[in-house]
Protein backbone atom coordinates (compact mmCIF):
# COMPACT_ATOMS: atom_id res chain seq x y z
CA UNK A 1 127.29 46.07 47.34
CA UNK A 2 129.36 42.66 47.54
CA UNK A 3 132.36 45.03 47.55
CA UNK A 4 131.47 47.04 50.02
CA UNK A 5 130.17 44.87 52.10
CA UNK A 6 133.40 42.90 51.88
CA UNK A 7 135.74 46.73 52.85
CA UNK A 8 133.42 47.17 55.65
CA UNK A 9 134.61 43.73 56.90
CA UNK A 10 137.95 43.93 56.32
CA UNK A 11 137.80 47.66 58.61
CA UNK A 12 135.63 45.68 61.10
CA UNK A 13 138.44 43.21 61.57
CA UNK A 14 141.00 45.88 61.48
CA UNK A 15 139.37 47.84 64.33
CA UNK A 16 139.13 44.77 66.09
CA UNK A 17 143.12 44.30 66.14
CA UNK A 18 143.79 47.43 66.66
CA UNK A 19 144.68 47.93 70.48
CA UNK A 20 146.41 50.63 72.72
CA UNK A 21 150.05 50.65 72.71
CA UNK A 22 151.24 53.81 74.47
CA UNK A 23 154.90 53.43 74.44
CA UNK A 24 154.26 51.96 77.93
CA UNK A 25 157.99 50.20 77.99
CA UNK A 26 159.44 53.18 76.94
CA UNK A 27 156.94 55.46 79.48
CA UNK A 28 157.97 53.24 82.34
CA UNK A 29 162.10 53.09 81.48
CA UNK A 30 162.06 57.16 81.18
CA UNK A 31 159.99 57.44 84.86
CA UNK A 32 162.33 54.90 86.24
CA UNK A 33 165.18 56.72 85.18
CA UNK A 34 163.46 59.91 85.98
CA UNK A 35 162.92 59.81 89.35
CA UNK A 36 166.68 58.29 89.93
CA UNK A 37 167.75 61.52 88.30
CA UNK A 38 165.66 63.48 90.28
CA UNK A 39 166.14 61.91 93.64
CA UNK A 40 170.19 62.01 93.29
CA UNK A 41 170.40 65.48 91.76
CA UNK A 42 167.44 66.71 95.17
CA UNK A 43 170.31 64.69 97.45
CA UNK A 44 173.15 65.73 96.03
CA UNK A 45 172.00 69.81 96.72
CA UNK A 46 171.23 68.37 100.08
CA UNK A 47 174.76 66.56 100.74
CA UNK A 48 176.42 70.27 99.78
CA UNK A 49 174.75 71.60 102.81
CA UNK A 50 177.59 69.87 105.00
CA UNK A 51 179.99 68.98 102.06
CA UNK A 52 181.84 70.96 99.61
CA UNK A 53 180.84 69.09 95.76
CA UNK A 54 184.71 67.99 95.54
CA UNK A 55 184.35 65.67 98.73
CA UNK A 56 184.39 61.91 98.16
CA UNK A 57 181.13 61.83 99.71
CA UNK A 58 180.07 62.61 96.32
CA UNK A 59 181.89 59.92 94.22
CA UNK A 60 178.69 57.87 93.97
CA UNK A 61 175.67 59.99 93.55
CA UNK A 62 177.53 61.39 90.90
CA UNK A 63 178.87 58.16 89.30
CA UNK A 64 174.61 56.91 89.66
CA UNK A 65 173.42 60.33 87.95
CA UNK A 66 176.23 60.09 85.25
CA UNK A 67 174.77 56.64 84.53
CA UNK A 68 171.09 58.08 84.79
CA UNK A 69 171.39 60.95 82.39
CA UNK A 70 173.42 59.18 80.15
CA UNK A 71 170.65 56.44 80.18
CA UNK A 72 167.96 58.97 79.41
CA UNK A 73 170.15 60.94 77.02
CA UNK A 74 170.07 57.42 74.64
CA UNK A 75 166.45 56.66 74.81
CA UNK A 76 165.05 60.19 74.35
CA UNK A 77 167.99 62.58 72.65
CA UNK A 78 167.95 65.79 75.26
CA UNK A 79 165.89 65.24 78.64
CA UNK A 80 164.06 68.12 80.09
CA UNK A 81 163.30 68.45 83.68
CA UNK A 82 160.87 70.80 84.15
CA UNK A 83 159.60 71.81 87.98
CA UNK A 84 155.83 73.19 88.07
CA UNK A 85 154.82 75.00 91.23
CA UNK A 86 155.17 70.99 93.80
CA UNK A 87 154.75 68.71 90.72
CA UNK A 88 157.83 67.61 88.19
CA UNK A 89 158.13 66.44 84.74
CA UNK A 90 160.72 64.75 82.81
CA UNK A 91 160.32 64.87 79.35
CA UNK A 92 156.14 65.30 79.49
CA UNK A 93 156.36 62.46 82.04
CA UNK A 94 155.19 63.25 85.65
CA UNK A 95 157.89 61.80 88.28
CA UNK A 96 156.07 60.81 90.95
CA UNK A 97 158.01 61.13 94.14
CA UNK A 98 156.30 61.28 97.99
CA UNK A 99 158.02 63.75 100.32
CA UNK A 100 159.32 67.33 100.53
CA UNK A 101 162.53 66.49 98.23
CA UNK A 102 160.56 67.00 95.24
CA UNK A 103 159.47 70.36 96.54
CA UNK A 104 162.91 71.22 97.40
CA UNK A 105 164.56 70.93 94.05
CA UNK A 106 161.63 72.68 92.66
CA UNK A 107 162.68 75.24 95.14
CA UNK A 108 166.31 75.36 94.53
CA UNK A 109 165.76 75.89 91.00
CA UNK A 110 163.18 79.09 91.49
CA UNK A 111 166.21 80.77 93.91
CA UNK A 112 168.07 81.42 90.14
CA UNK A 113 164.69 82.09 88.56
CA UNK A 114 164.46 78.85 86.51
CA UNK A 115 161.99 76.27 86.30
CA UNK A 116 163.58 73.79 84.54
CA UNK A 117 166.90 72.00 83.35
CA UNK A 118 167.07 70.69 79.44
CA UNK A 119 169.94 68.47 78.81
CA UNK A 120 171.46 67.98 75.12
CA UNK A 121 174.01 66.04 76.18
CA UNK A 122 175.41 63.57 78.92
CA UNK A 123 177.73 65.14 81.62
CA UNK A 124 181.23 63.65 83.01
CA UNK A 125 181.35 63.82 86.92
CA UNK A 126 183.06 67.03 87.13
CA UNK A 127 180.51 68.95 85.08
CA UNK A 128 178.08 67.23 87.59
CA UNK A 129 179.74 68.61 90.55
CA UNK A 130 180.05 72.19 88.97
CA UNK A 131 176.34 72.33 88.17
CA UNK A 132 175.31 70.46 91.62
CA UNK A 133 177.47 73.06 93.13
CA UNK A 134 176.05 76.86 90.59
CA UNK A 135 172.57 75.14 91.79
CA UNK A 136 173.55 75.50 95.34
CA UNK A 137 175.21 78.18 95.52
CA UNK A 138 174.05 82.07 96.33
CA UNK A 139 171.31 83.49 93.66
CA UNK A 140 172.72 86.64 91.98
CA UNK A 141 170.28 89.85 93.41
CA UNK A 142 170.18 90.93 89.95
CA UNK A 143 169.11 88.54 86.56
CA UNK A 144 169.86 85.27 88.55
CA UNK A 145 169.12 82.73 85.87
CA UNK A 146 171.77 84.43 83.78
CA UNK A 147 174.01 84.93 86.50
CA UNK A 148 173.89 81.09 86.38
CA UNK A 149 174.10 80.26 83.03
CA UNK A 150 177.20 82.39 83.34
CA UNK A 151 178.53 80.36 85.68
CA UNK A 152 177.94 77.04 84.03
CA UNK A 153 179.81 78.37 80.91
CA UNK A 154 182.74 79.08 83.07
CA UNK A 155 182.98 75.25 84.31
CA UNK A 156 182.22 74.31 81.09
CA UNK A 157 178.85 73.28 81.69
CA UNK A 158 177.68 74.13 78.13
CA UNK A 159 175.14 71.80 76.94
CA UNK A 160 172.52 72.40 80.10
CA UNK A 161 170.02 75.20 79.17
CA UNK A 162 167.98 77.24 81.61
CA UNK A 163 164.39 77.61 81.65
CA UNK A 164 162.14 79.78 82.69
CA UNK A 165 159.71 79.09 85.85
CA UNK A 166 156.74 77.41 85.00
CA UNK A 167 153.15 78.12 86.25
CA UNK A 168 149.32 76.26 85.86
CA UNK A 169 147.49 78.81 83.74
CA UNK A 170 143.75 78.36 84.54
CA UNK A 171 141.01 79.84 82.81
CA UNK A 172 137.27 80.72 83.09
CA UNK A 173 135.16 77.36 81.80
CA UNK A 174 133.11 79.20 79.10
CA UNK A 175 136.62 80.12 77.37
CA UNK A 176 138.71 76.94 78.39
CA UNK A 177 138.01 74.85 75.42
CA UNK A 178 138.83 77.41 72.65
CA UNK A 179 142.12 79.04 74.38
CA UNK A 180 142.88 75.36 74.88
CA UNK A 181 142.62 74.18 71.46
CA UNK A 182 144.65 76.97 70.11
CA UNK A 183 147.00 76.44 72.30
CA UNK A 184 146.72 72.95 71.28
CA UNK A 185 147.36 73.62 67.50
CA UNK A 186 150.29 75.99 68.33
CA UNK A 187 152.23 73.28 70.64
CA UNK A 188 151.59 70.83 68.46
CA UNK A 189 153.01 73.03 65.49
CA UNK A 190 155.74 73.95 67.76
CA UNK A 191 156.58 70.44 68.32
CA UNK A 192 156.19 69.07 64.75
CA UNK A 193 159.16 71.58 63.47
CA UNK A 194 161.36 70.86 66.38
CA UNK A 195 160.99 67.08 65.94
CA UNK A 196 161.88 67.49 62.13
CA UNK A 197 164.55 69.93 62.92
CA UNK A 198 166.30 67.20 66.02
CA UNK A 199 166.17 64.78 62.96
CA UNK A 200 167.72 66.75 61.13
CA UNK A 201 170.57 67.56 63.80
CA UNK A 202 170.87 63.66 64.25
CA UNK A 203 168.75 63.31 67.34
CA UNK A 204 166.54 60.34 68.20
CA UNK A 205 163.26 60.78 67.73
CA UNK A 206 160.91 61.29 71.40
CA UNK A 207 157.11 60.26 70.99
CA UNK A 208 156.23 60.83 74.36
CA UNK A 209 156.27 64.58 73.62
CA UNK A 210 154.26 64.02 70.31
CA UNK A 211 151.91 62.01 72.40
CA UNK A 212 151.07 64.44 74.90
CA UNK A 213 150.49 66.94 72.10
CA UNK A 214 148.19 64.44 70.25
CA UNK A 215 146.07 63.12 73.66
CA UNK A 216 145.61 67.07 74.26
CA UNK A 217 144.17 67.98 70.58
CA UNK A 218 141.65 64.58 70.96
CA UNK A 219 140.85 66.31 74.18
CA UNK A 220 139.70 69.38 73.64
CA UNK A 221 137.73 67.96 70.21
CA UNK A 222 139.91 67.49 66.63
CA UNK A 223 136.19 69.41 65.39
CA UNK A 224 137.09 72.36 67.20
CA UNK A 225 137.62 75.66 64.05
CA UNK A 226 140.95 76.44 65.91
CA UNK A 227 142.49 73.11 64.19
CA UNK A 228 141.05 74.19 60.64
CA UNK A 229 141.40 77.86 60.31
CA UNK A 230 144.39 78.95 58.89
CA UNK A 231 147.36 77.93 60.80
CA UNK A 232 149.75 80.43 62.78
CA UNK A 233 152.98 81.43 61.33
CA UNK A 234 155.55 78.06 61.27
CA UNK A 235 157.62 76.18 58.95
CA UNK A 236 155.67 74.63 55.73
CA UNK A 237 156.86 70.74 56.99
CA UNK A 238 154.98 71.40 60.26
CA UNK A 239 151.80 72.78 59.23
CA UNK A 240 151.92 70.09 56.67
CA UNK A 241 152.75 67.55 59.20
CA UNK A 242 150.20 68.85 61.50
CA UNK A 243 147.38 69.05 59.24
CA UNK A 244 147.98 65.20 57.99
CA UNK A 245 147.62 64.69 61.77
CA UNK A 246 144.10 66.53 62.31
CA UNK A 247 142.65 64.54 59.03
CA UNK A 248 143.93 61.64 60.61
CA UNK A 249 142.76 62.15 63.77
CA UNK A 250 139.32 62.97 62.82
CA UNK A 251 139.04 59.70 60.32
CA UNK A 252 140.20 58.03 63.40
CA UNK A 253 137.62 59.09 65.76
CA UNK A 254 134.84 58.91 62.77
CA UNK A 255 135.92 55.01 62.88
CA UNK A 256 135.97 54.92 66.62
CA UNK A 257 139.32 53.42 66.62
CA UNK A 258 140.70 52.59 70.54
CA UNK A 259 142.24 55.68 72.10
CA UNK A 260 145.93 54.22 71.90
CA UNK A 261 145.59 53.54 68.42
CA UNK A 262 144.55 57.18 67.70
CA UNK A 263 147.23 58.41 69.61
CA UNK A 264 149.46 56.39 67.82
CA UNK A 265 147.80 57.83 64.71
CA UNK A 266 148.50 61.26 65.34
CA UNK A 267 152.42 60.01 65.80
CA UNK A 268 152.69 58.81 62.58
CA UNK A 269 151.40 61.79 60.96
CA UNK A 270 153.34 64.21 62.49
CA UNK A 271 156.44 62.15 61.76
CA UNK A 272 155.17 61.17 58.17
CA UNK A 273 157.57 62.58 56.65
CA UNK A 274 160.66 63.01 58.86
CA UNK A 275 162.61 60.81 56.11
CA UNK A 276 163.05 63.91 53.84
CA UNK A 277 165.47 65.95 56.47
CA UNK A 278 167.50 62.95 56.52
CA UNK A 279 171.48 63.41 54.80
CA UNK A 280 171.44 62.83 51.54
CA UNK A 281 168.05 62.67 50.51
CA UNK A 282 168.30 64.74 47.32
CA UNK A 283 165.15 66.45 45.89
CA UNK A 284 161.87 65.93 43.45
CA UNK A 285 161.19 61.76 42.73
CA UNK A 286 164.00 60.99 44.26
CA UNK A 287 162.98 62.30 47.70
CA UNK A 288 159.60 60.82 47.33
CA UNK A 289 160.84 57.23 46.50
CA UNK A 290 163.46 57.56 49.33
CA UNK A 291 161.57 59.12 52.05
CA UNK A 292 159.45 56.71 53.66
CA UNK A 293 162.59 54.02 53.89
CA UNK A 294 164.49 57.04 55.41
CA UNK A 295 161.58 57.78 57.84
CA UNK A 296 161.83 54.19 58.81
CA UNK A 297 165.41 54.75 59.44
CA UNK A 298 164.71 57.66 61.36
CA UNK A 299 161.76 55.70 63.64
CA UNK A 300 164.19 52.99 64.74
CA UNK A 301 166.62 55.06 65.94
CA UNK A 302 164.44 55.18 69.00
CA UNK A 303 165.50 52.20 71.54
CA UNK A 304 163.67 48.72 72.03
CA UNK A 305 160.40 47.26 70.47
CA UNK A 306 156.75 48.04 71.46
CA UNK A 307 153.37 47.36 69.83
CA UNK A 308 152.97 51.25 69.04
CA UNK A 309 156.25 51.53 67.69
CA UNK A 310 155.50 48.95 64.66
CA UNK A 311 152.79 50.60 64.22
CA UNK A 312 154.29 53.27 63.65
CA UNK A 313 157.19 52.36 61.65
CA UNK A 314 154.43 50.36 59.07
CA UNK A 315 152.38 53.83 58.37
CA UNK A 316 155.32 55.74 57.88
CA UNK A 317 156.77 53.16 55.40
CA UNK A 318 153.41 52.57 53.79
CA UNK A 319 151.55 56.02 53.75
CA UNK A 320 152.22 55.97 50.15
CA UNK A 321 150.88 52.55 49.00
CA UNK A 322 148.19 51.92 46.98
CA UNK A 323 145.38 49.80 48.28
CA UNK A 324 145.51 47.39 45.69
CA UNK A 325 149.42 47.20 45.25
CA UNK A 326 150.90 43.96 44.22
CA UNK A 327 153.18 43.93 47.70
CA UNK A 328 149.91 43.88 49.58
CA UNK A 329 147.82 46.74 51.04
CA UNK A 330 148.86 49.13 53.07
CA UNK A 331 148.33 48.83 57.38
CA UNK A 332 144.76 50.56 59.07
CA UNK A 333 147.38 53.17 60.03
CA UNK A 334 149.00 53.50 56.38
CA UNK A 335 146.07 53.68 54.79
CA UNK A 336 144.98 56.73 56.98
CA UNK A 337 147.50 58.31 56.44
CA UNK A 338 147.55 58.05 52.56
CA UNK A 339 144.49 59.40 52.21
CA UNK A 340 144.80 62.33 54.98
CA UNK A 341 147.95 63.30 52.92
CA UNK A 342 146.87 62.94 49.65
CA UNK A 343 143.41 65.32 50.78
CA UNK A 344 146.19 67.63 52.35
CA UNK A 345 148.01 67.77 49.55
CA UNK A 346 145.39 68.86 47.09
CA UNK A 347 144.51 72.23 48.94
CA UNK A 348 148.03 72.87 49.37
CA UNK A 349 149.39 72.22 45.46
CA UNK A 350 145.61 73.43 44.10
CA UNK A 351 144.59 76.07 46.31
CA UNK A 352 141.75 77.72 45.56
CA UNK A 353 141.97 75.82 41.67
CA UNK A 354 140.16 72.94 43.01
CA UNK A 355 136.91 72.70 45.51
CA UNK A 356 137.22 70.64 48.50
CA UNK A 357 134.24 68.39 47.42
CA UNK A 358 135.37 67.90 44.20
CA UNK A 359 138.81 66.70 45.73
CA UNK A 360 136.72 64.38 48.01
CA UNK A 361 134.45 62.92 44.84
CA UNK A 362 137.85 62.15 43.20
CA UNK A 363 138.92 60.51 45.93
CA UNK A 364 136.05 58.64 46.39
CA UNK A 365 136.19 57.35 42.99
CA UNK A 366 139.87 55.92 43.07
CA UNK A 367 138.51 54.03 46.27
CA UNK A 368 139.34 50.76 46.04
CA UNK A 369 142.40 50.90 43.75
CA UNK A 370 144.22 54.28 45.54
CA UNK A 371 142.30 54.10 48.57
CA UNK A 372 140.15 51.90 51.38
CA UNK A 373 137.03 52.75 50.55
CA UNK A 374 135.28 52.29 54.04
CA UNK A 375 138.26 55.21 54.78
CA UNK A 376 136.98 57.67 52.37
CA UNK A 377 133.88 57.34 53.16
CA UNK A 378 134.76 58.29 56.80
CA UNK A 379 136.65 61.26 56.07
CA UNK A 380 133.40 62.16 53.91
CA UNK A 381 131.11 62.01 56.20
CA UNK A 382 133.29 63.83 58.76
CA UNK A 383 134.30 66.89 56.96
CA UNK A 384 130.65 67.63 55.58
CA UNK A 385 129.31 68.49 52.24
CA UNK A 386 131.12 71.20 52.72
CA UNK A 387 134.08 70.88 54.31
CA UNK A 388 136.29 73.23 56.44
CA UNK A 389 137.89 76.26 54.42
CA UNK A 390 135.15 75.97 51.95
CA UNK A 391 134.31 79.59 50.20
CA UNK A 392 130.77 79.62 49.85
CA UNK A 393 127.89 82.24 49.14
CA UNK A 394 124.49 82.38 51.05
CA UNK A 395 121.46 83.16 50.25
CA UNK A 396 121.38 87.23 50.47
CA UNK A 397 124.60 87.13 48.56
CA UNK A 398 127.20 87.34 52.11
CA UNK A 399 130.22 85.30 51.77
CA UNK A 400 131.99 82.99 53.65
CA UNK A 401 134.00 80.52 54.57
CA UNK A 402 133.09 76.62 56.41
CA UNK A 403 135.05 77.11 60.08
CA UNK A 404 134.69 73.07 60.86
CA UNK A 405 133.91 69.61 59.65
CA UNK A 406 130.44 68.26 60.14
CA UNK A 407 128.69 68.49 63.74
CA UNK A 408 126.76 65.68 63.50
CA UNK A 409 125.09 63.27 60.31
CA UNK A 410 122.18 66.11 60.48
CA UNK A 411 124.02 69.07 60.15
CA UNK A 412 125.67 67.18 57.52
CA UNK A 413 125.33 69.82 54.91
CA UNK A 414 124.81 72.71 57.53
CA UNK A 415 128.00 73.88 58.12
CA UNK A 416 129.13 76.50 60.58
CA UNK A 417 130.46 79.41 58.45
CA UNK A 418 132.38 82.68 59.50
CA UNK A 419 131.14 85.36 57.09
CA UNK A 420 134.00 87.74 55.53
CA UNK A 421 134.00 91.18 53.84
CA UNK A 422 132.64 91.10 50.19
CA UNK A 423 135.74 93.17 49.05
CA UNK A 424 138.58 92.26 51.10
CA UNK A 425 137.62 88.00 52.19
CA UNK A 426 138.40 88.73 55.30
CA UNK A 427 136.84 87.39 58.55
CA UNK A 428 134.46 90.16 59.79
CA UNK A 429 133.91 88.05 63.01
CA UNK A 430 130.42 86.81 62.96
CA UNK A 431 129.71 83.10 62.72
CA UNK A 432 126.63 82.08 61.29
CA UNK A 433 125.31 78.39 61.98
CA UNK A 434 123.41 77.18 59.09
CA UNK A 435 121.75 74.48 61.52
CA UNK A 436 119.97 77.02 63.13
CA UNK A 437 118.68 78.73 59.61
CA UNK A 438 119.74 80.00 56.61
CA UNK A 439 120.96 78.65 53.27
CA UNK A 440 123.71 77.91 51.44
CA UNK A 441 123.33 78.87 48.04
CA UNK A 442 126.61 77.82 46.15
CA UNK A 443 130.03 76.78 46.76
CA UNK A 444 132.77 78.68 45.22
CA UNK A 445 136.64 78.87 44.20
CA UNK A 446 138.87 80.63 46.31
């Protein structure tokens, strides 16, 4: 009891350092640079209504959005500028600009069919004047947005890319919040490869992205069954990334951690393991000893100093430490993550060879010396008796499998199950809710 009573203070004081960073100096330097970008590339489409791009009139709005991009280009890798119906984004972060020029370039853009403008690279002032001047010129009658791009090749304009136009999709209330988390899980899947794979291509790191992905999946509920069904078709890193971040996320919410920190969280985990794309990494215990120096490596490549950043950098350098190693326990944030991961990793070297409670009990027994035990006991008591992906038999003999983690401490061992066919174990559709009746009889392998 001493013992626990002891972990429970050592979380308590945790939590109570634990405060919201959001990458606010790196939030406000990309909107600052943001709207400069978009204010000189709305007035320079403007200025070619009475000048041709080659006039010196343009010398300086060019020379200011060469500096700009360039700017943006070192703090977040490529910058995408992405127009949505009156409203813009830069990288996930809304520009906010009053008056009609924001409207305009939004405009401009949808006269070539295209939404949005990624650059991969910074542009010299004459590849500035040939896109300023493709932007304003005539929209082909026929496949304008690659009538465009064609163009922009031919001034040798090759690292802008085209995107399509962008619209709000709405939908009816009772459906929002499971399209939404779906969509969710697939954007944030989407984003977890692409991250590893810009690593891997040598570019820096953006959170602000990841963020946006993570602040969405907290929205819509990290307990909704889209987030622990099987995942959609995607590289193994990602889902594995992405499912570190859901355990994560939901010990981080059972804790009631501050919403910053969580976000930060959710970070972390998707970037966990970002040190094994890096050069030179090698394979097996190598790899493993190596990778969370190399993920270090790969978080500081991302400009300036914030609170969330060292955060960050800690969990990804620690999310393999012991609780009770000699060099000192791991960070609130490392320590979530080791035991997310290691929980991940069981189902996904085990499979069906090991129950889900039994890899919980295990865990719960190297508490202390593997793992914070107040932690464990989180994740315990949010995933359920039974937790999600659980193959278990009810009474009547109809299988099934647990769709989510625990509802609430009463439906604690009432899970929600989706029943499958006896002969095939596949979903038949129906969801049965063993808090409204019914009884588990047994849990099983597979």
């Amino acid at each position: 009891m001493d013992d626990l009573l002891q972990a429970q203070s050592s979380l308590a004081r945790a939590l109570g350092r634990a405060r919201a960073g959001e990458d606010r100096e790196l939030s406000a330097r990309v909107r600052e640079l943001g709207e400069t970008l978009v204010h000189l590339l709305g007035g320079l489409l403007k200025l070619t209504r009475v000048h041709s791009p080659e006039n010196k009139a343009f010398d300086q709005p060019v020379e200011e959005f060469v500096k700009a991009l360039a700017g943006l280009n070192e703090l977040l890798g490529q910058v995408a500028l992405v127009t949505v119906e009156d409203q813009i984004y830069l990288n996930d972060v809304r520009i906010r600009w009053e008056g009609k020029g924001q409207a305009d370039l939004g405009n401009e853009l949808r006269r070539h069919n295209t939404g949005g403008l990624t650059f991969h690279a910074p542009l010299a002032g004459p590849q500035v004047r040939a896109l300023v001047a493709a932007l304003a010129g005539p929209a082909a009658p026929a496949r304008p947005r690659g009538s465009l791009g064609e163009r922009l090749r031919q001034a040798d304009v090759t690292t802008v890319e085209l995107q399509g136009i962008y619209r709000f999709r709405t939908v009816g209330a009772d459906e929002a919040q499971q399209l939404s988390a779906a969509a969710v899980l697939e954007r944030m899947l989407e984003l977890a490869a692409s991250s590893l794979e810009g690593v891997q291509e040598g570019r820096v790191l953006n959170p602000l992205v990841l963020r946006r992905s993570v602040v969405d999946a907290l929205a819509v509920g990290i307990e909704a069954p889209a987030f622990w069904l099987a995942f959609p078709d995607c590289p193994p890193h990602a889902a594995h990334a992405t499912e570190v971040a859901v355990l994560s996320l939901l010990i981080g919410r059972a804790g009631g951690l501050p919403a910053g920190f969580q976000q930060d969280l959710g970070i972390a985990a998707l970037v966990h393991d970002a040190g094994y794309v890096a050069p030179g990494i090698g394979e097996g215990a190598a790899a493993l000893a190596r990778h969370p120096i190399e993920g270090v490596r790969v978080v500081l490549r991302q400009r300036g100093f914030s609170e969330a950043k060292v955060r960050r950098l800690r969990a990804v350098l620690e999310h393999h430490r012991d609780q009770a190693d000699p060099a000192g326990a791991p960070s609130l944030m490392g320590s979530i993550l080791r035991i997310a991961e290691d929980y991940a990793n069981v189902g996904r070297l085990y499979g069906a060879k090991v129950l889900r409670a039994d890899a919980l009990g295990a865990m719960v027994k190297a508490s202390g010396a593997a793992y914070h035990p107040v932690l464990v006991q989180l994740l315990v008591n949010a995933l359920g008796r039974h937790p999600p992906g659980t193959l278990v038999e009810l009474e009547g003999g109809a299988l099934g499998r647990v769709t989510a983690p625990a509802r609430s401490p009463e439906t604690w061992d009432r899970p929600l199950v989706r029943l499958l066919d006896r002969r095939t174990h596949q979903p038949t559709g129906e969801l049965v809710d063993l808090a409204q009746g019914g009884t588990l009889r047994r849990a099983l392998p597979g």
